[in-house]
Protein backbone atom coordinates (compact mmCIF):
# COMPACT_ATOMS: atom_id res chain seq x y z
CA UNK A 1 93.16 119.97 -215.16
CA UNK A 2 90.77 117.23 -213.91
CA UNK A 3 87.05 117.76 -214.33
CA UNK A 4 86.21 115.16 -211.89
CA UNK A 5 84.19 115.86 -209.15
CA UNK A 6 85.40 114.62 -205.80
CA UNK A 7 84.65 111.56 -204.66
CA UNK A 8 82.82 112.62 -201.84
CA UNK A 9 80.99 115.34 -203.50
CA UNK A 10 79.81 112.50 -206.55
CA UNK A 11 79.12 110.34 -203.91
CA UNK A 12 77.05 113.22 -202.04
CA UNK A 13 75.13 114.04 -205.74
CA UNK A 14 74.03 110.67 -206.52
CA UNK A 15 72.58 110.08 -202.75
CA UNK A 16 70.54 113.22 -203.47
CA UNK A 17 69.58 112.08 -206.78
CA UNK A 18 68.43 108.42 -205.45
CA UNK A 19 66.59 109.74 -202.59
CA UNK A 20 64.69 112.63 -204.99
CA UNK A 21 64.11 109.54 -207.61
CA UNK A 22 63.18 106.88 -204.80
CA UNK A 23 61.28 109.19 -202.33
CA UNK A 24 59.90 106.12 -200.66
CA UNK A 25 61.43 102.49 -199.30
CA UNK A 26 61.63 100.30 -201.96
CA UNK A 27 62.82 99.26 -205.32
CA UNK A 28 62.72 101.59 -208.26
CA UNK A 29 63.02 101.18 -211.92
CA UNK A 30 64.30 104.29 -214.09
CA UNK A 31 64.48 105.50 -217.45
CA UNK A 32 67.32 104.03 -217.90
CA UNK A 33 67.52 100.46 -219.29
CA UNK A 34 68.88 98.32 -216.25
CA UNK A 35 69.67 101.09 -214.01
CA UNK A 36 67.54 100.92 -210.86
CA UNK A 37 67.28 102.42 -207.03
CA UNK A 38 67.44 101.45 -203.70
CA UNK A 39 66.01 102.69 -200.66
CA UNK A 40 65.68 101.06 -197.19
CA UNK A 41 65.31 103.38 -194.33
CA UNK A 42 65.55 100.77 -191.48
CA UNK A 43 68.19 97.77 -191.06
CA UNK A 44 66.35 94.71 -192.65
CA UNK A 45 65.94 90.75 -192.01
CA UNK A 46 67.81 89.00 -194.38
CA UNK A 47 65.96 88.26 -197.66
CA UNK A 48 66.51 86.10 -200.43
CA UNK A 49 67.63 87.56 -204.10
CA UNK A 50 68.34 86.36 -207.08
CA UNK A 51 71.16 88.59 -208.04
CA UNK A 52 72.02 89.39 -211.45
CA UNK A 53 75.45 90.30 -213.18
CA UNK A 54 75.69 93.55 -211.59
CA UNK A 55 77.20 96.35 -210.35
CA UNK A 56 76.11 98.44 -207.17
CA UNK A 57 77.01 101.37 -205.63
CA UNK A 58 76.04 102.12 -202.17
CA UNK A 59 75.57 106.59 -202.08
CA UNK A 60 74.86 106.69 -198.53
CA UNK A 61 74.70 103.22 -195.67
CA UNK A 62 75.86 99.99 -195.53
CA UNK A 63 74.83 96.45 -196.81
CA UNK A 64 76.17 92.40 -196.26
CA UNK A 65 75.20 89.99 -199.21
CA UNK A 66 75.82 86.13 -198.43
CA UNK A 67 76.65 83.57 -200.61
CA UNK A 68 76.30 80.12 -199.10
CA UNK A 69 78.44 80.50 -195.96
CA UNK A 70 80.43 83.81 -196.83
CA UNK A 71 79.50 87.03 -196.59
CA UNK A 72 80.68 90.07 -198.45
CA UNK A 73 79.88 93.52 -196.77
CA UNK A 74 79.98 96.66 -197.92
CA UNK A 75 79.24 100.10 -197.68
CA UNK A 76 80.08 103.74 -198.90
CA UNK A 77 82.47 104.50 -201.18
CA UNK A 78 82.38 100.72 -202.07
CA UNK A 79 80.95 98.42 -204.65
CA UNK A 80 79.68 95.33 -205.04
CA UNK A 81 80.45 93.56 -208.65
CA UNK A 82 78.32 90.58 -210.00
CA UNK A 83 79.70 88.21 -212.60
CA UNK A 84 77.30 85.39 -212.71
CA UNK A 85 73.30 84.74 -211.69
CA UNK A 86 73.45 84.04 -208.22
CA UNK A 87 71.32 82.87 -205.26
CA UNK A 88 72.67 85.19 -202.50
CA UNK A 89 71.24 86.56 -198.94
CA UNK A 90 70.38 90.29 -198.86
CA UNK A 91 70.60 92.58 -195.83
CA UNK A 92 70.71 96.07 -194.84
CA UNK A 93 73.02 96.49 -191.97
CA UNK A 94 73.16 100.62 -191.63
CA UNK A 95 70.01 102.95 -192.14
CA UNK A 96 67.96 105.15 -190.54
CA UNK A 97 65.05 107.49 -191.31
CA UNK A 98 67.37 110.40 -191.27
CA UNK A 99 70.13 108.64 -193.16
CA UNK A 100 68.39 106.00 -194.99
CA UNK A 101 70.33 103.39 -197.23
CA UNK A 102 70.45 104.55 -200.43
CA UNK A 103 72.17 102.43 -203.78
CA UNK A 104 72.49 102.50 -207.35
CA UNK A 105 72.68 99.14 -209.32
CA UNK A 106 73.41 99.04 -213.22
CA UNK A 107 72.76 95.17 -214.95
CA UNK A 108 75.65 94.26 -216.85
CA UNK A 109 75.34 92.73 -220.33
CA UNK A 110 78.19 89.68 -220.51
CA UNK A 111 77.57 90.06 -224.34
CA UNK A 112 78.67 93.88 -224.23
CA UNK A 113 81.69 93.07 -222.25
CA UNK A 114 82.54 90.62 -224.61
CA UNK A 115 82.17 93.36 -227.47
CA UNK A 116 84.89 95.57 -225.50
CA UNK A 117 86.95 92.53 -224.90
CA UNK A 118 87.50 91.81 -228.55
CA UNK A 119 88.65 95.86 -229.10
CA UNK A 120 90.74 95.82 -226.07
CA UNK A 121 93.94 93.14 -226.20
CA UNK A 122 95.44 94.13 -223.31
CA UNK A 123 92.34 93.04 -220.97
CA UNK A 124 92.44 89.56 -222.75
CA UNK A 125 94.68 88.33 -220.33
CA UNK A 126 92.60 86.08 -217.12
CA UNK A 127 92.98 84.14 -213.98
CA UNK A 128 91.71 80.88 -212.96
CA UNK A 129 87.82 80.94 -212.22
CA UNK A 130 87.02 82.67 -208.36
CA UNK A 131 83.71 83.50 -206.59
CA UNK A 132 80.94 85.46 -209.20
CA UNK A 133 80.63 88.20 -206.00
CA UNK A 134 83.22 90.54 -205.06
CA UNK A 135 83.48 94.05 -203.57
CA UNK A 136 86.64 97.05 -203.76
CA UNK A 137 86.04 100.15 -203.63
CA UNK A 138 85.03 102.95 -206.15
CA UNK A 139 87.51 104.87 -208.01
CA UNK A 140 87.24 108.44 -208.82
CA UNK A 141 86.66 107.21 -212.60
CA UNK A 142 83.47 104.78 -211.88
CA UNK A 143 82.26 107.18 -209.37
CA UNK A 144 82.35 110.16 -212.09
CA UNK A 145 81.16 107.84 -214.34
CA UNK A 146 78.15 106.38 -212.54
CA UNK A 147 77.31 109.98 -211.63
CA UNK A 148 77.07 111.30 -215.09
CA UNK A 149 74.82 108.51 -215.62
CA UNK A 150 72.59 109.16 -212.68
CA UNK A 151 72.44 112.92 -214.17
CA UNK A 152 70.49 112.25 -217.51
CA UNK A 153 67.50 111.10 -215.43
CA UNK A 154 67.13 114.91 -215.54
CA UNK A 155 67.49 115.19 -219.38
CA UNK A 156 65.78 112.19 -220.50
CA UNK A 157 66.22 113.66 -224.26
CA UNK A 158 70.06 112.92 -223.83
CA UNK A 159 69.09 108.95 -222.27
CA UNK A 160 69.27 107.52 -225.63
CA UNK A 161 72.29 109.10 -226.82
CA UNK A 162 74.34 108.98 -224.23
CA UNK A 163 73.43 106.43 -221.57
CA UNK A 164 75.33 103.77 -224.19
CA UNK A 165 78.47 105.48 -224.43
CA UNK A 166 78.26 105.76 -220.60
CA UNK A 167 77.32 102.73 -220.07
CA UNK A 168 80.54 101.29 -222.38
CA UNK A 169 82.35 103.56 -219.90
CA UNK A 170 81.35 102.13 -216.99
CA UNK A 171 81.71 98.69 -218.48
CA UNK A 172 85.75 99.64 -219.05
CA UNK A 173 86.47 101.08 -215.70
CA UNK A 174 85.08 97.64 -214.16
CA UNK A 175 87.26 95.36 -216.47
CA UNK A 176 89.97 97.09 -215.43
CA UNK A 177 89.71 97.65 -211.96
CA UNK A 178 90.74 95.59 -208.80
CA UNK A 179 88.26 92.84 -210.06
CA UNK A 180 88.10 93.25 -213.40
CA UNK A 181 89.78 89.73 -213.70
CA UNK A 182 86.17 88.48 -212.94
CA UNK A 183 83.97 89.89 -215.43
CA UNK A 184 86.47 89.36 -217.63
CA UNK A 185 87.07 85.26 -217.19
CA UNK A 186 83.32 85.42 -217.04
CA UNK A 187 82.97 86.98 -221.06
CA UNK A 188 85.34 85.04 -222.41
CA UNK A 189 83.97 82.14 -224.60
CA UNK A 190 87.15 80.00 -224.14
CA UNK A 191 86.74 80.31 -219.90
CA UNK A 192 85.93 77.51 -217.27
CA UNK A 193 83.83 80.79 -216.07
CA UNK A 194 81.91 81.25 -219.29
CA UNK A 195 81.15 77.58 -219.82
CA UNK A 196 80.15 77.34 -216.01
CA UNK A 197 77.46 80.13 -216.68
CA UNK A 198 76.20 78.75 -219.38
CA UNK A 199 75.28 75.05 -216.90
CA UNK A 200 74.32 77.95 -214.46
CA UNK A 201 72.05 79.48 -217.47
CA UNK A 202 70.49 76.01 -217.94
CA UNK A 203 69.61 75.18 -214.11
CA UNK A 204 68.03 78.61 -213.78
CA UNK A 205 65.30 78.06 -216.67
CA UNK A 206 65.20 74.51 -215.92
CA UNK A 207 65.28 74.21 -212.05
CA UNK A 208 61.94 72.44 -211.57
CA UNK A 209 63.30 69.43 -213.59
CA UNK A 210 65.46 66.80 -212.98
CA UNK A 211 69.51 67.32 -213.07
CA UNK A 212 71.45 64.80 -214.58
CA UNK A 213 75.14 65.99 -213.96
CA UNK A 214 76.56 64.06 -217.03
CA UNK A 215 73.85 65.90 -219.71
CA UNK A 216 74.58 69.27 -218.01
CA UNK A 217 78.62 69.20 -217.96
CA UNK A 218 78.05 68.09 -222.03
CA UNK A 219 76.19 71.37 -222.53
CA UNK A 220 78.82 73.23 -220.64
CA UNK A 221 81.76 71.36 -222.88
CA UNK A 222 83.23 70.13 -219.68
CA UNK A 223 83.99 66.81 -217.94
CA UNK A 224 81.70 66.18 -214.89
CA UNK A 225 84.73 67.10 -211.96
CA UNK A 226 85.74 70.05 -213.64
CA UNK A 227 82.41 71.18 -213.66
CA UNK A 228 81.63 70.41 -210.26
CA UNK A 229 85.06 72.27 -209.47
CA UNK A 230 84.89 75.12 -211.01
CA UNK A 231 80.90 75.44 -210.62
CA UNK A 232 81.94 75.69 -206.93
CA UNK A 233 84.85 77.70 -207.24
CA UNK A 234 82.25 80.77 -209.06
CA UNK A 235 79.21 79.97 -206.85
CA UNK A 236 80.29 78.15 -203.34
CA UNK A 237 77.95 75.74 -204.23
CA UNK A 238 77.30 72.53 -206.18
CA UNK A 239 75.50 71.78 -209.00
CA UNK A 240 72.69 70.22 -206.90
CA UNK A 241 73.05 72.85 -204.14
CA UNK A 242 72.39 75.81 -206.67
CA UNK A 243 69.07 74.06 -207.91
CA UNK A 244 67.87 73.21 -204.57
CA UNK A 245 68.34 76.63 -203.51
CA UNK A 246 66.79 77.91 -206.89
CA UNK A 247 63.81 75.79 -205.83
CA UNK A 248 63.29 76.78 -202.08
CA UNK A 249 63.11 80.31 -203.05
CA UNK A 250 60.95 80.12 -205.85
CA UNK A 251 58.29 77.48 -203.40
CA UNK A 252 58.74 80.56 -201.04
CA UNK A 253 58.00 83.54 -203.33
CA UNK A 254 55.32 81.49 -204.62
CA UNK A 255 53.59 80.86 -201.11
CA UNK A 256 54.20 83.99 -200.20
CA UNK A 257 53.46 86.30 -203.07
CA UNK A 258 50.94 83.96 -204.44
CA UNK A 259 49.52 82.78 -201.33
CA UNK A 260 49.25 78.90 -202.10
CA UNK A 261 49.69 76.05 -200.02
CA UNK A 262 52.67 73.92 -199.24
CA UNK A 263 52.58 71.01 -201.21
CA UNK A 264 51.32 73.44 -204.33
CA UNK A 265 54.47 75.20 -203.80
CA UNK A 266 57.12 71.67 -203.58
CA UNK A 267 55.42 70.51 -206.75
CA UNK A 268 55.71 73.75 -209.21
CA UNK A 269 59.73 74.15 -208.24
CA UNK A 270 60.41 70.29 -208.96
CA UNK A 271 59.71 68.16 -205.55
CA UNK A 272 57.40 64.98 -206.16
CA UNK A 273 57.42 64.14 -202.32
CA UNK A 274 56.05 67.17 -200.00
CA UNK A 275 57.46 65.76 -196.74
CA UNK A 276 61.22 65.93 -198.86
CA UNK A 277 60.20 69.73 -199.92
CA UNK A 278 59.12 70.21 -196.07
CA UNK A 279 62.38 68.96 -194.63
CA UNK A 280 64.89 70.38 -196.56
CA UNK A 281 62.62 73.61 -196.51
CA UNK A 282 62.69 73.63 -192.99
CA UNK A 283 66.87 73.16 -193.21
CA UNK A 284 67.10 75.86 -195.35
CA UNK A 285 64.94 78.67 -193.71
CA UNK A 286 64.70 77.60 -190.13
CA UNK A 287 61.52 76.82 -189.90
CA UNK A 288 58.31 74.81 -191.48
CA UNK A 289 57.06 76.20 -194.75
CA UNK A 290 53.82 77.79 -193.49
CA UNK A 291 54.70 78.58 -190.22
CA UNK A 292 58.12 80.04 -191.78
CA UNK A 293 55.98 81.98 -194.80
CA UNK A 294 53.38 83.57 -192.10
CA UNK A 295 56.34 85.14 -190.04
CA UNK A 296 57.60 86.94 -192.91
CA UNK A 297 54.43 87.62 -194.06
CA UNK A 298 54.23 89.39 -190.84
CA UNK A 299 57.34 90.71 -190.49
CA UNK A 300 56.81 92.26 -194.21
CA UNK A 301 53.54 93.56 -193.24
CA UNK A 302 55.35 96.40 -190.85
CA UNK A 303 57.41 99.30 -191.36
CA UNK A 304 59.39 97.21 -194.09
CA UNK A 305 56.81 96.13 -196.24
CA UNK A 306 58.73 97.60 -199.48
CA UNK A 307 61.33 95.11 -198.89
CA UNK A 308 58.48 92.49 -199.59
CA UNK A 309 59.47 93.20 -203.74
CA UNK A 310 62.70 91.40 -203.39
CA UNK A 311 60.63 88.38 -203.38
CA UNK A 312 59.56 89.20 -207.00
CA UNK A 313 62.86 89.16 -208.17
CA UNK A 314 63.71 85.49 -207.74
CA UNK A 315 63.51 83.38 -211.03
């Protein structure tokens, strides 16, 4: 007989166990190399985030990530799955004091799926690249799965035991579930995916300096149109789109976490002329830099002033 808890009763243990770990809004770390908390207890603004291969698992509300003109919602009983850094839009479309969003998000190691991948034949076989981002829902397995490694918050003498095995689990049920194919394409040395993240690896470290398309589809192994087509295919975006975006939210985390001015800001991400940083600054967020940073500033300043940490998490 199954030892599986139901799904609504795991789903019911691990909102309990986020909101007695994450008592407050905000962003928590845990015990637990990449395993991390989430709790919002108001619907947000959208904020920028520089998401990281990834799985979450919303216990309890509801949340839309965009990536460049598409937007992926989900909610409980749902997950979103990450295959690739990612410039994305974050916002939290159902919370409330009373029932305040609450998710679990795990970092994924490419290198450790790649480990299962090479003990595992039958999950070798993979589909032309797609988007990095996708949601499904959660299957008894993951949900049990995620749960168990939730739990050993609580026995922190079993963490370094255990949390690997769990973590290889958890690993599994994702390559094999309803978007498995992505993670997978994504590990595989051989893949359009994998040699597409590694250009993607490049821009990220390098974002302030020039891009020459030609040098980065060499690194990547690729010609230049298959790069740009498959680039686009994982990320909606170009080459040159994905840097400029890299850039804009870096120049705003900087002015707004680190309080400097404008033209400071266009010339650490890259941008040798400030009125080019101000005008495609002003495309990209609505509004002129400073006039644009102080209305977050005040916005983060109220009752969602934790959210003001997502800003720390862009490269």
């Amino acid at each position: 007989m199954s030892t599986l808890s139901t799904p609504r009763a795991a789903q019911d243990e691990i909102a309990a166990l986020i909101s007695r770990h994450a008592p407050r809004n905000g962003d928590y770390t845990t015990a637990i190399g990449n395993l991390t908390f989430h709790r919002q207890s108001s619907v947000t603004e959208s904020l920028f985030h520089a998401a990281r291969p990834s799985v979450a698992i919303i216990a309890q509300g509801g949340k839309q990530v965009t990536l460049g003109t598409e937007t992926f919602h989900y909610s409980r009983m749902q997950y979103l799955l990450t295959s690739v850094d990612l410039p994305v839009q974050v916002r939290v479309v159902e919370a409330s004091v009373d029932q305040p969003h609450l998710c679990v998000v795990l970092g994924i190691d490419i290198a450790d799926v790649a480990a299962l991948l090479e003990s595992d034949n039958a999950a070798q076989k993979i589909l032309p690249a797609t988007r990095g981002i996708s949601v499904s829902d959660v299957s008894p397995e993951l949900l049990d799965a995620m749960l168990r490694l939730v739990r050993l918050l609580d026995k922190p003498e079993e963490i370094a035991a255990l949390a690997p095995l769990i973590r290889r689990e958890l690993t599994y049920r994702l390559l094999n579930g309803p978007v498995g194919a992505r993670l997978r394409h994504m590990a595989l040395a051989s893949s359009q995916s994998h040699q597409v993240g590694q250009a993607i690896d490049w821009i990220k470290h390098h974002y302030a300096q020039p891009l020459r398309i030609e040098q980065l589809a060499g690194m990547a192994n690729m010609s230049m149109s298959s790069l740009h087509h498959h680039f686009k295919a994982i990320t909606a975006m170009t080459p040159m789109q994905y840097q400029k975006l890299l850039r804009l939210q870096e120049a705003r985390r900087l002015m707004l976490v680190e309080q400097i001015d404008a033209g400071t800001a266009g010339y650490r991400v890259g941008y040798a002329s400030e009125s080019q940083f101000s005008r495609e600054y002003s495309r990209q967020f609505g509004r002129a830099p400073m006039r644009d940073v102080g209305q977050v500033r005040a916005q983060l300043s109220g009752a969602n002033a934790g959210a003001g940490r997502a800003y720390a998490n862009l490269p």
